[in-house]
Each structure stands twice: as structure tokens, then as C-alpha cells.
C-alpha atoms as a PDB file:
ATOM      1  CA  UNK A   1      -7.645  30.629 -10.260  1.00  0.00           C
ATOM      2  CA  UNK A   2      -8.365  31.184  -6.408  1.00  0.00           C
ATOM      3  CA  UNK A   3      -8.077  27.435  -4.143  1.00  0.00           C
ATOM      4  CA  UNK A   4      -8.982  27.217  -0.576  1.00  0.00           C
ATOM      5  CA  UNK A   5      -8.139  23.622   0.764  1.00  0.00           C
ATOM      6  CA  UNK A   6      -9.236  22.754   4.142  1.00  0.00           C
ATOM      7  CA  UNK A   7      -7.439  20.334   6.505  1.00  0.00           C
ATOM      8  CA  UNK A   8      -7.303  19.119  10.016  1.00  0.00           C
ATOM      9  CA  UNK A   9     -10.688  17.664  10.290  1.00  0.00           C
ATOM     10  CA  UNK A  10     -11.457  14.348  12.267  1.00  0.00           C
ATOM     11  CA  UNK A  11     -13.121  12.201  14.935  1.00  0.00           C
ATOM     12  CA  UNK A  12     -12.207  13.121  18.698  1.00  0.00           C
ATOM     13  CA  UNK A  13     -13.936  12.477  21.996  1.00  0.00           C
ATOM     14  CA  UNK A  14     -15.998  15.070  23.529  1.00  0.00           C
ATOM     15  CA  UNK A  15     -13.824  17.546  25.457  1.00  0.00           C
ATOM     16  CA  UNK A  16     -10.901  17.382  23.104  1.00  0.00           C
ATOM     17  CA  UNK A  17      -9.619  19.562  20.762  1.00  0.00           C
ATOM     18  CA  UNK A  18      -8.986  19.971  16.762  1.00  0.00           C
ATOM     19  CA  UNK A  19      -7.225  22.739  14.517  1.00  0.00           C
ATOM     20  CA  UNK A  20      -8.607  23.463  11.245  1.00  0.00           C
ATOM     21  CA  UNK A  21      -6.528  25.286   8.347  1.00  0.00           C
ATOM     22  CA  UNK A  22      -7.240  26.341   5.538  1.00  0.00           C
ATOM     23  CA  UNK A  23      -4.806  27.616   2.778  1.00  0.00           C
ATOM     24  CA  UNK A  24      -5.639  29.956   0.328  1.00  0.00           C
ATOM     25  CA  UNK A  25      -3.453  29.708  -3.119  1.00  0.00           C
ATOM     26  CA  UNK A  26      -3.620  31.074  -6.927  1.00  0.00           C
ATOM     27  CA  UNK A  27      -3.816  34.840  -8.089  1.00  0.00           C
ATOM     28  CA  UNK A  28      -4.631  36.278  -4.962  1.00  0.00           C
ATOM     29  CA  UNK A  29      -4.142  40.122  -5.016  1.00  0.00           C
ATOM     30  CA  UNK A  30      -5.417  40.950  -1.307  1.00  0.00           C
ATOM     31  CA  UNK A  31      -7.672  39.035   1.438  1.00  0.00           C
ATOM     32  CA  UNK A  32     -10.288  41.156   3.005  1.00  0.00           C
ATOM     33  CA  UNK A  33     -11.678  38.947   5.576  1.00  0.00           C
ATOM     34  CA  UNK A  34     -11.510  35.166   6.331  1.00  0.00           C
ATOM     35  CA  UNK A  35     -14.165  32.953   8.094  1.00  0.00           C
ATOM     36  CA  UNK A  36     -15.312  29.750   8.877  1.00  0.00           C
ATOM     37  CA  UNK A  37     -18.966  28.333   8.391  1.00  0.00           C
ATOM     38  CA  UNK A  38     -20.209  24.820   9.400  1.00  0.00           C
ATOM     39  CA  UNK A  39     -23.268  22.640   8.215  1.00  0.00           C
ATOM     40  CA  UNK A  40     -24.734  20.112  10.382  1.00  0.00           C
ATOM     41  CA  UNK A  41     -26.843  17.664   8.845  1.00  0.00           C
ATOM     42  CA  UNK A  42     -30.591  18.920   8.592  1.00  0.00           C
ATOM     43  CA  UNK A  43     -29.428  22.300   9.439  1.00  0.00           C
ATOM     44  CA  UNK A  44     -28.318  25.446   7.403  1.00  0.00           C
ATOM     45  CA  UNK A  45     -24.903  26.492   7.403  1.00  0.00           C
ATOM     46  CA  UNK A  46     -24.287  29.144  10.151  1.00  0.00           C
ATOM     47  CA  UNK A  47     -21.162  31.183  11.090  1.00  0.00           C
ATOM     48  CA  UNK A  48     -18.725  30.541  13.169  1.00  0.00           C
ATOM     49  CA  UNK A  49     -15.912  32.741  13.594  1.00  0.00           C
ATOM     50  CA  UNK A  50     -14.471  35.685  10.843  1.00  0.00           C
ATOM     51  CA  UNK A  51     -11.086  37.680  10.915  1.00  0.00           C
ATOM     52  CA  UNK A  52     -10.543  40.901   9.109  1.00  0.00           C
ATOM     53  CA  UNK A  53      -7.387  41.845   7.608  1.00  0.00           C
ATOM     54  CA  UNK A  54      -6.602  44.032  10.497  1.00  0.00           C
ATOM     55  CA  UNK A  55      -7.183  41.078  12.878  1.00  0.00           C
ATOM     56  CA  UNK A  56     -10.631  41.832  14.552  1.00  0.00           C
ATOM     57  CA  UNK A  57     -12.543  38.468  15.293  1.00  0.00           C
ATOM     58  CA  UNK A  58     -15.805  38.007  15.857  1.00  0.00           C
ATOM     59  CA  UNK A  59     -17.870  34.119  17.275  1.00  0.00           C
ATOM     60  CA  UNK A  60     -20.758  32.544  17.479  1.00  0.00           C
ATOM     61  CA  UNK A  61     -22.405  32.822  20.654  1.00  0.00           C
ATOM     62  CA  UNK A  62     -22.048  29.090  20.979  1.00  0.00           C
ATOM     63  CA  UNK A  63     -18.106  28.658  20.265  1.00  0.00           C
ATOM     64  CA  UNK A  64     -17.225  31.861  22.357  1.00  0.00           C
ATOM     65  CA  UNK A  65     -14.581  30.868  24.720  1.00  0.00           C
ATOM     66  CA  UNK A  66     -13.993  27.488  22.905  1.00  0.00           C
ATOM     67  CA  UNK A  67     -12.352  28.404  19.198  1.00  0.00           C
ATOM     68  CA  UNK A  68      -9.886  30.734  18.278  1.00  0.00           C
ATOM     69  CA  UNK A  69      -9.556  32.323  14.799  1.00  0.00           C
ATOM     70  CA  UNK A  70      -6.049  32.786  13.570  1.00  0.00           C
ATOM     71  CA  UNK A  71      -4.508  33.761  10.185  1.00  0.00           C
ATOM     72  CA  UNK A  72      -1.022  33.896   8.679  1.00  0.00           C
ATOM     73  CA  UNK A  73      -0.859  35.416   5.392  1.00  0.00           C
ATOM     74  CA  UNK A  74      -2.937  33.529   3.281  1.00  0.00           C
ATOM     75  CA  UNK A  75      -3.742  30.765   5.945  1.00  0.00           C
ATOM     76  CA  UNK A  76      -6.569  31.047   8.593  1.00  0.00           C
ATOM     77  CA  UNK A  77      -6.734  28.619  11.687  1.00  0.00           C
ATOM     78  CA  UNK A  78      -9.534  27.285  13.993  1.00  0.00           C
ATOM     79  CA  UNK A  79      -8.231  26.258  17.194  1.00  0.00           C
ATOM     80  CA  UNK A  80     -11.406  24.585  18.729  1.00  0.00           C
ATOM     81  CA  UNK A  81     -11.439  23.411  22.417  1.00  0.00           C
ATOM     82  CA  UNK A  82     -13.494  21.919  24.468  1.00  0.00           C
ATOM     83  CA  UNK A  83     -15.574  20.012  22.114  1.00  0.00           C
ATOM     84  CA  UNK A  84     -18.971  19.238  21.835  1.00  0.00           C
ATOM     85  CA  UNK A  85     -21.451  16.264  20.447  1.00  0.00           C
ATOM     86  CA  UNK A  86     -23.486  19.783  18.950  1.00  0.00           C
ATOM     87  CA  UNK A  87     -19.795  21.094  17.033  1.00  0.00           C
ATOM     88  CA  UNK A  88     -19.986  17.897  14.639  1.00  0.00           C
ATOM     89  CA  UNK A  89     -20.308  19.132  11.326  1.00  0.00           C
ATOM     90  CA  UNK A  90     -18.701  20.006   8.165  1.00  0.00           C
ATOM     91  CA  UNK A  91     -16.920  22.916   8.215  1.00  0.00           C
ATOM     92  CA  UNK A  92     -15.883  25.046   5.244  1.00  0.00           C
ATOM     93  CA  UNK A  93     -13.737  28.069   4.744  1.00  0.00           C
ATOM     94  CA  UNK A  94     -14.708  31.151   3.219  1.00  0.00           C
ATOM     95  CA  UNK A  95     -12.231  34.067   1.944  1.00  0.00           C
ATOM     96  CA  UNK A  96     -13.386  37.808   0.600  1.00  0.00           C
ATOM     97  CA  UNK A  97     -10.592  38.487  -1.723  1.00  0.00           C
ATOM     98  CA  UNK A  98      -9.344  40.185  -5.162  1.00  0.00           C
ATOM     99  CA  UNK A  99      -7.579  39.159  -7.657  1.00  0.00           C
ATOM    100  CA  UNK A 100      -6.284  42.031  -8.812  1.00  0.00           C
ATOM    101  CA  UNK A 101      -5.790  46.118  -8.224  1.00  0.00           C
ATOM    102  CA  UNK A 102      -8.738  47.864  -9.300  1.00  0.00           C
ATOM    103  CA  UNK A 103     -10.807  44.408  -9.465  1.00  0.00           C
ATOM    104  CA  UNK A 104     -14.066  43.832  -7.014  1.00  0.00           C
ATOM    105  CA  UNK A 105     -13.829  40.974  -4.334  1.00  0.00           C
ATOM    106  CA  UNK A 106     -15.375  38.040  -4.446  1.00  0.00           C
ATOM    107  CA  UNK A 107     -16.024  35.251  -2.275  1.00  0.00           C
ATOM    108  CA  UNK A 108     -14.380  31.827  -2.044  1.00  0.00           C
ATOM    109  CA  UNK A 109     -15.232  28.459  -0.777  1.00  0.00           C
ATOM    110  CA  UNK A 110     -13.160  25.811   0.133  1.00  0.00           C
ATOM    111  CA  UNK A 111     -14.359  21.837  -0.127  1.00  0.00           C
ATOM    112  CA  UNK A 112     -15.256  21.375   3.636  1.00  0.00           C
ATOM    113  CA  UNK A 113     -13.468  19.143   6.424  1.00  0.00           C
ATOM    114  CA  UNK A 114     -15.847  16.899   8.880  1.00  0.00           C
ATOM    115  CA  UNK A 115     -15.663  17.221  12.377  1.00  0.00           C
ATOM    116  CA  UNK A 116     -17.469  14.712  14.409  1.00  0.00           C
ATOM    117  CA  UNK A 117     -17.125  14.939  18.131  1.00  0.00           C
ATOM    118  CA  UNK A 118     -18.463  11.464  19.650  1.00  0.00           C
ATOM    119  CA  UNK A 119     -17.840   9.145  22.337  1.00  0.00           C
END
């Protein structure tokens, strides 16, 4: 059994800032990549930043310069500055892992943290 448990989610004024984790637990063999996805309502969920195991990052055009992907071992971060009305949303985590040697990878969602940004 593979968790991912999101935390760090919130209300907070435009302009301000929030840090998301997200812990990964259970038989986890290796972590590929790490990333974090958000759902506004009305909308479908869209990408916002990814890690590799090696450390590359990647953003959405529209947090570029605001968030910051991090990971620790089995942890990933979202620093997210700057905040905007148009960043409220849930936001989930999503891990590419394996379970064991020889075993294919397979995605993993956590539950999802909100994140409103209002005045």
C-alpha cells in the first residue's frame, strides 16, 4: 500500500505565500518523478510544477517565477509566492513510483489540499 497525504493548504490574502507537502509512505521501492496538479472549480485539472528524480523541474507558464518545486526523499514541496485570486484551487499530488525491483510504475494520487487566495 502506496499513501500520499497532502498538507499545508489554506486561506491567505492575495500576495502572500503558502507551502504545500506532500508525503509519500508504504512499500515504496523507487520514485520516478513527483508533481503537483490543481483543479479549479469548472475547470480541468492542469499541471503545475513536476520534479524528476535527478531534480529537473519544469512550471506552468502561469506559476513561473512564483512556486518552487522541492523534494526530500519521499516528500515533495510547493513553495508558492506571490499569490493570486486565479491560484485558488485544490491541489493534489501525484507520484510515478514502484513498488518493487523488476515491477512497472504506477501513478499515485494524494486526497487534495484547498488553496483559496482572497481578500
Amino acid at each position: 500500500q502506496v499513501q500520499l497525504v497532502e498538507s499545508g493548504g489554506g486561506l491567505v490574502q492575495p500576495g502572500g505565500s503558502l507551502r504545500l507537502s506532500c508525503a509519500a509512505s508504504g512499500s515504496i521501492f523507487s520514485i520516478n518523478s513527483m508533481r503537483w496538479y490543481r483543479q479549479a472549480p469548472g475547470k480541468q485539472r492542469e499541471l503545475v510544477a513536476a520534479i524528476t528524480s535527478g531534480g529537473s523541474t519544469n512550471y506552468a507558464d502561469s506559476v513561473k517565477g512564483r512556486f518552487t518545486i522541492s523534494r526530500d526523499n519521499a516528500t515533495v514541496y510547493l513553495q508558492m509566492n506571490s499569490l493570486k485570486p486565479e491560484d485558488t484551487a485544490v491541489y493534489y499530488c501525484r507520484a510515478l513510483l514502484t513498488t518493487g525491483w523488476g515491477l512497472p510504475s504506477r501513478i499515485y494520487w494524494g486526497q487534495g489540499t484547498q488553496v483559496t487566495v482572497s481578500s
